[in-house]
C-alpha atoms as a PDB file:
ATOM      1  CA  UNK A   1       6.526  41.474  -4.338  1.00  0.00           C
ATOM      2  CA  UNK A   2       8.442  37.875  -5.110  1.00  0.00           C
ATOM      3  CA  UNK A   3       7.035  35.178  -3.017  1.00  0.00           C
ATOM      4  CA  UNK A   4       9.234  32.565  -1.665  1.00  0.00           C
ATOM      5  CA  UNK A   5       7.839  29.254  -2.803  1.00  0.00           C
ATOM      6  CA  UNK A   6      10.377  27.245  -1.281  1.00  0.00           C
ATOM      7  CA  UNK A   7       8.894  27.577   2.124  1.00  0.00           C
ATOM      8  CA  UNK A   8       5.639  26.479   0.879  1.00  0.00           C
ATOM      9  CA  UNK A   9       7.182  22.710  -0.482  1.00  0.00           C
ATOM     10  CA  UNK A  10       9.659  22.069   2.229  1.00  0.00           C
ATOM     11  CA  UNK A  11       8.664  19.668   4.595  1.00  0.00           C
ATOM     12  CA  UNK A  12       9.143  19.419   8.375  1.00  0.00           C
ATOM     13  CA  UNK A  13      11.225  17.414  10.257  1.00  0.00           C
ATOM     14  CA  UNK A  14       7.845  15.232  11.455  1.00  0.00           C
ATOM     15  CA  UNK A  15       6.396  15.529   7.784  1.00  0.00           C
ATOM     16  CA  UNK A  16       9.197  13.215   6.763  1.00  0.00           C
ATOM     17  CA  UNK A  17       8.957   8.925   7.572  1.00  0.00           C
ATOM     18  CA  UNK A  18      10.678   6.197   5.450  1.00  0.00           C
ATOM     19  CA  UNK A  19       8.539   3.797   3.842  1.00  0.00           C
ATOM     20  CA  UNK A  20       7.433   0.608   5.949  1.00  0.00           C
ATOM     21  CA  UNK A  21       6.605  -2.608   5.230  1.00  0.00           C
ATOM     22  CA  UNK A  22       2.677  -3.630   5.613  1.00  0.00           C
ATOM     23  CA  UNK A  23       2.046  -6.747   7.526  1.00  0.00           C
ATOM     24  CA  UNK A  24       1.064  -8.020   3.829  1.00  0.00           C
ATOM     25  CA  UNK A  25       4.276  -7.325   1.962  1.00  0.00           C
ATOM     26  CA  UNK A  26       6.456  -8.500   5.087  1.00  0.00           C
ATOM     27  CA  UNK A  27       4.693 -11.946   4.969  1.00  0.00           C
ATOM     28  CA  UNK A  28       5.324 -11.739   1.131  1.00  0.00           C
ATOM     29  CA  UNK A  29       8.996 -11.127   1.949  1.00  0.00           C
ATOM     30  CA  UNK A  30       9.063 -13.834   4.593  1.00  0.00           C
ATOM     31  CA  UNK A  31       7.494 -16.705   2.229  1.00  0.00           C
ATOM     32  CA  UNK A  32      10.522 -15.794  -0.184  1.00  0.00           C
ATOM     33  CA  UNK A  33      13.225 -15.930   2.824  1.00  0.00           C
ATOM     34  CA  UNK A  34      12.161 -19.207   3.997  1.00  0.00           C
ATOM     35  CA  UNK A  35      12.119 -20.668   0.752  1.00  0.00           C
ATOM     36  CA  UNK A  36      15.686 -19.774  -0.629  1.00  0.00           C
ATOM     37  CA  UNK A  37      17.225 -20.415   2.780  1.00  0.00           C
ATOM     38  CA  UNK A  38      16.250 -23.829   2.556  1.00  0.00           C
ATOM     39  CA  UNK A  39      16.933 -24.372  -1.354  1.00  0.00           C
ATOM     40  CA  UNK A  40      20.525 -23.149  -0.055  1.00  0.00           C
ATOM     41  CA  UNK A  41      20.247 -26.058   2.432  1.00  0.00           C
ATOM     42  CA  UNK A  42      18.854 -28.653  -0.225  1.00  0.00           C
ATOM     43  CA  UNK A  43      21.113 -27.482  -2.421  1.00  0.00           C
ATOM     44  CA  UNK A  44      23.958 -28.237  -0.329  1.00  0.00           C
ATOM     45  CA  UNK A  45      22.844 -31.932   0.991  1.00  0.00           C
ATOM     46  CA  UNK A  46      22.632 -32.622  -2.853  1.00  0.00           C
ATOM     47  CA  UNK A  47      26.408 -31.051  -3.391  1.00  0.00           C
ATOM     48  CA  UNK A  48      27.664 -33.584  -0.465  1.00  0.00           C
ATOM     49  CA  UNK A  49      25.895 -36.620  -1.672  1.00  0.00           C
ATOM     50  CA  UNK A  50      25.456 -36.691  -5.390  1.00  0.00           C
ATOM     51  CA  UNK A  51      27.368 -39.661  -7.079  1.00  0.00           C
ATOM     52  CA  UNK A  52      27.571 -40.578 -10.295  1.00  0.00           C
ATOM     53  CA  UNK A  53      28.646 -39.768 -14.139  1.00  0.00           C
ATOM     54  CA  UNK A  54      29.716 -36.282 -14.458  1.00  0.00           C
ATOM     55  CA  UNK A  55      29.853 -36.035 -10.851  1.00  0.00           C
ATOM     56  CA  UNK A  56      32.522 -33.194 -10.724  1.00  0.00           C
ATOM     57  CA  UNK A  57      30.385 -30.328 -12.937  1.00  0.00           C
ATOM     58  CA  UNK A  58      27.333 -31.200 -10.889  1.00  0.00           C
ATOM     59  CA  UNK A  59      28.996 -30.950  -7.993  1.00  0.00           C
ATOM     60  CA  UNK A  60      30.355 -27.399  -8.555  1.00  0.00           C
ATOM     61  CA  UNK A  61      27.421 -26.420 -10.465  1.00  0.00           C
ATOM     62  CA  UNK A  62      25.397 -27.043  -6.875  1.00  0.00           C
ATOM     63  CA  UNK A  63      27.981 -24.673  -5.354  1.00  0.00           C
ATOM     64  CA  UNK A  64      26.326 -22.138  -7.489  1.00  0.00           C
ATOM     65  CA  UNK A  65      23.302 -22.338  -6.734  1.00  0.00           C
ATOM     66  CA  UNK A  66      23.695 -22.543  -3.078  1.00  0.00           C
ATOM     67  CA  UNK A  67      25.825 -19.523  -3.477  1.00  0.00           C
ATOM     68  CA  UNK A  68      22.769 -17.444  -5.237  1.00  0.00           C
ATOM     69  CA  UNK A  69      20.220 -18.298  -2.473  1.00  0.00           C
ATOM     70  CA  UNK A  70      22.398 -17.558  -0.023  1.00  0.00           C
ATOM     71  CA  UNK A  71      23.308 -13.764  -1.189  1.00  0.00           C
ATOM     72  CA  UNK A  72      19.728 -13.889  -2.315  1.00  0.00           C
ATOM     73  CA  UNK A  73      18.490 -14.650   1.105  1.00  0.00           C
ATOM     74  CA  UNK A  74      20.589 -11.590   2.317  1.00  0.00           C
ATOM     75  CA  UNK A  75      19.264  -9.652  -0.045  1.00  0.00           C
ATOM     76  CA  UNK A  76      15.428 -10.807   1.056  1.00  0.00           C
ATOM     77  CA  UNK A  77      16.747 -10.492   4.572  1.00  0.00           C
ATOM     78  CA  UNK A  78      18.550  -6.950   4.375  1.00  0.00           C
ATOM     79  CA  UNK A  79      15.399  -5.681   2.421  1.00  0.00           C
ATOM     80  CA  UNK A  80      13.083  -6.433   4.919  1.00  0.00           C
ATOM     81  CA  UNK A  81      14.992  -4.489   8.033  1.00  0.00           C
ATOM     82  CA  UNK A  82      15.192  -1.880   5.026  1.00  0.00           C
ATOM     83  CA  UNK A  83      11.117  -1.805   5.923  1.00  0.00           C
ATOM     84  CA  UNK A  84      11.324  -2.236   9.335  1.00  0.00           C
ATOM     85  CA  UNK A  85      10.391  -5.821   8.709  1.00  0.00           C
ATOM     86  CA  UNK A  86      11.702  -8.692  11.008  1.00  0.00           C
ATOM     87  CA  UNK A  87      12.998 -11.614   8.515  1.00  0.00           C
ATOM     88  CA  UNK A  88      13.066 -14.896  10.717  1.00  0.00           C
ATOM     89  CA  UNK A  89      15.452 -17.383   9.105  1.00  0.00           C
ATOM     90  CA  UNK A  90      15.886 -19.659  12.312  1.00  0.00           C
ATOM     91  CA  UNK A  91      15.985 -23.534  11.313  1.00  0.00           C
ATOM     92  CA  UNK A  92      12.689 -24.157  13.240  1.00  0.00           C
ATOM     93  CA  UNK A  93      10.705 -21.286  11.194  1.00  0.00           C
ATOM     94  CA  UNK A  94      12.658 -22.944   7.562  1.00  0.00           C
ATOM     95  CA  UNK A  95      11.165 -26.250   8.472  1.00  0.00           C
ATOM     96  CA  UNK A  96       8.014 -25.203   9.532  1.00  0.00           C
ATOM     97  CA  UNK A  97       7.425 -23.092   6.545  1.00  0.00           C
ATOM     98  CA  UNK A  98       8.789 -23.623   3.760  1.00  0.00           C
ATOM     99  CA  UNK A  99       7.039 -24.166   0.320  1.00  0.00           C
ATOM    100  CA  UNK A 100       9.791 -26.797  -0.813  1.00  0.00           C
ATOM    101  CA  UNK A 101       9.705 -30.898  -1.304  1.00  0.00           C
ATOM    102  CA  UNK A 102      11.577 -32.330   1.241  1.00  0.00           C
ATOM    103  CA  UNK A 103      14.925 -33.362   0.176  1.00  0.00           C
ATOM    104  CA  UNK A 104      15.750 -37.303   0.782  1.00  0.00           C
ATOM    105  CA  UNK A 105      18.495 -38.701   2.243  1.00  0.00           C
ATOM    106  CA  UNK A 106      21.249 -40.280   1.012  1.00  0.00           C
ATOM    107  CA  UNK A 107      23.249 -40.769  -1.823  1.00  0.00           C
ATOM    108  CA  UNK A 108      21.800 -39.926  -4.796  1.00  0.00           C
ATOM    109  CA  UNK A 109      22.932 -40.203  -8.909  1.00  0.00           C
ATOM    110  CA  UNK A 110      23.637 -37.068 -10.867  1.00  0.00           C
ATOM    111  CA  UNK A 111      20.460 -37.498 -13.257  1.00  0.00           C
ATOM    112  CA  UNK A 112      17.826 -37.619 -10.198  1.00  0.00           C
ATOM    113  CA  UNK A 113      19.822 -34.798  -8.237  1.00  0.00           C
ATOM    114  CA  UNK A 114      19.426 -32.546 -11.393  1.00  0.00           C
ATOM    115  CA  UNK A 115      16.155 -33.714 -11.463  1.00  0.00           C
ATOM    116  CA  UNK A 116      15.472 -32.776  -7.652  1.00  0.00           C
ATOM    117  CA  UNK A 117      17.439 -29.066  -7.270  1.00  0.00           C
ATOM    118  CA  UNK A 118      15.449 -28.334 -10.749  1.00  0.00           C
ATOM    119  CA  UNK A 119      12.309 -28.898  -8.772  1.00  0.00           C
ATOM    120  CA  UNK A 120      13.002 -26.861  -5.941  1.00  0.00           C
ATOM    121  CA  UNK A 121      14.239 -24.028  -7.999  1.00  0.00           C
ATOM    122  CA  UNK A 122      11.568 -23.601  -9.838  1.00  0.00           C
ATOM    123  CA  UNK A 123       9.151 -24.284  -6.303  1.00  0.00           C
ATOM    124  CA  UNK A 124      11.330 -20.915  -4.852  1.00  0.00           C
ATOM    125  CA  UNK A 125      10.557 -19.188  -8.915  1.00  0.00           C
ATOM    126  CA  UNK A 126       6.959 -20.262  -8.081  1.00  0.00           C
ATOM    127  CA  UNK A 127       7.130 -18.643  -4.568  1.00  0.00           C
ATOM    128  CA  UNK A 128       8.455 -15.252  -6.124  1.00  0.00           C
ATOM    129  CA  UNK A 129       5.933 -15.104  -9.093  1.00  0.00           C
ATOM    130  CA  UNK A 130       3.030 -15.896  -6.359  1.00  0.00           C
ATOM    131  CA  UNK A 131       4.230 -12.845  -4.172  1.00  0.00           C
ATOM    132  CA  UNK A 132       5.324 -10.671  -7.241  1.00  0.00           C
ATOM    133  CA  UNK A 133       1.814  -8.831  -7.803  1.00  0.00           C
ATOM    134  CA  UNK A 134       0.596  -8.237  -4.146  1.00  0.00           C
ATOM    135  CA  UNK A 135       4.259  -7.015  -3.448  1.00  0.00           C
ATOM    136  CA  UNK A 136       4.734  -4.480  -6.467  1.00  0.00           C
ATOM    137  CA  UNK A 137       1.271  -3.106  -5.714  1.00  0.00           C
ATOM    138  CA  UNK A 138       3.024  -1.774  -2.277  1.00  0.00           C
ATOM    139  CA  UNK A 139       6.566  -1.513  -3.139  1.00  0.00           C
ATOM    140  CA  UNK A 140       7.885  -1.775  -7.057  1.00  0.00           C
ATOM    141  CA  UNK A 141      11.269  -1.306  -5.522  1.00  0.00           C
ATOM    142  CA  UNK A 142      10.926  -4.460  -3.862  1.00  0.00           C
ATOM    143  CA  UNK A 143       9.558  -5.843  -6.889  1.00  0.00           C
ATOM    144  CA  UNK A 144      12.931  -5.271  -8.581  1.00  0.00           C
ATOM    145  CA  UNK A 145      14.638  -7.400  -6.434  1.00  0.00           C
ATOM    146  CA  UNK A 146      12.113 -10.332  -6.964  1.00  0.00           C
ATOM    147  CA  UNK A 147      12.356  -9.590 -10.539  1.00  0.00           C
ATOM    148  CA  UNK A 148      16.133  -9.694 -10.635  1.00  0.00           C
ATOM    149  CA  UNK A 149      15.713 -12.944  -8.324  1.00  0.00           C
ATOM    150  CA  UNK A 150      13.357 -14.855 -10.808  1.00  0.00           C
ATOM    151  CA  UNK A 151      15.663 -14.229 -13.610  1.00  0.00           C
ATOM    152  CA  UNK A 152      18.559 -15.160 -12.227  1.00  0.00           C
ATOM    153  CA  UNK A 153      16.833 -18.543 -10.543  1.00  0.00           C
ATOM    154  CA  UNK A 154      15.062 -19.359 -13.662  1.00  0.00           C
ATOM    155  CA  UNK A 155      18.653 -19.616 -15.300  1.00  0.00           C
ATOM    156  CA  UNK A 156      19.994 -21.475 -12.765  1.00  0.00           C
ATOM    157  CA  UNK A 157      17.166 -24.001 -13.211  1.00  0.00           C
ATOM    158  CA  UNK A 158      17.731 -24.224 -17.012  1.00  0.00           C
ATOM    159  CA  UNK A 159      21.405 -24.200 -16.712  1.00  0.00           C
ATOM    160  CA  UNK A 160      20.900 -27.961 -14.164  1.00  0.00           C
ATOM    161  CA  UNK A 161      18.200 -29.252 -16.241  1.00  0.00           C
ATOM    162  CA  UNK A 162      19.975 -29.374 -19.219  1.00  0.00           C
ATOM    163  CA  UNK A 163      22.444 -31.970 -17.431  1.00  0.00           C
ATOM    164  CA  UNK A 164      19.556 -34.216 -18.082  1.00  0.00           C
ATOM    165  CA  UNK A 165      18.505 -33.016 -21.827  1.00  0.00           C
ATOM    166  CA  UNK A 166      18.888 -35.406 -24.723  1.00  0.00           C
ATOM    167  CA  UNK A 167      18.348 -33.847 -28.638  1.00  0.00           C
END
């Protein structure tokens, strides 16, 4: 007699769930929103007031980088509903908890604004490698993203510092 083993692996229709976010990894995911929704703010205060030599490429090169955090912010955001996760990008939550230096105000030259997007680049990198560990323990698909994030942020931040190099 041939058994059929196929009835013994397939699941039922309650068996099956999608994969949810923990309080843990949405907090994880949160910290990361917040943080790239307001370097996409930064960066854009610095792309309206930055003066100075080589003005123009800065300028432009600012439009980049507000352009990453704000697809990777979507990403961040998009994930998290992915995990039945709420993401919470209101202004008031940004402000309130966001890892990032202020930004001042006002005008400021092309060598300090390089000097002060670098910064909060690498504060957002710092917020993804802090988050990386907990959040691949629970999800490595997640982790993906944040790895994919880190590298592209991390040449972002190289690509504006060196503005400011001298060999």
């Amino acid at each position: 007699m041939i058994m059929n083993t196929a009835s013994k692996t397939r699941r039922t229709e309650a068996e099956v769930t999608g994969f949810q976010a923990s309080p843990d990894l949405s907090a994880a995911l949160q910290r990361v929103l917040v943080d790239l929704i307001e370097l996409q703010l930064q960066g854009k205060q610095a792309h309206w007031n930055v003066v100075g030599t080589n003005f123009r490429d800065l300028h432009l090169q600012l439009d980049e980088v507000v352009d990453f955090a704000r697809t990777a912010s979507d990403t961040i955001a998009e994930r998290m509903r992915a995990l039945d996760a709420v993401p919470d990008g209101r202004s008031d939550t940004v402000a309130a908890t966001t890892s990032l230096p202020e930004f001042p105000a006002y005008e400021h030259s092309t060598g300090d604004v390089v000097d002060l997007i670098t910064t909060r680049i690498y504060a957002v990198v710092d917020t993804l490698r802090t988050v990386h560990d907990p959040v691949d323990a629970e999800d490595s698909s997640t982790a993906d993203i944040l790895h994919q994030l880190i590298d592209g942020l991390e040449k972002l931040a190289w690509l504006v510092k060196s503005e400011n190099r001298k060999v």
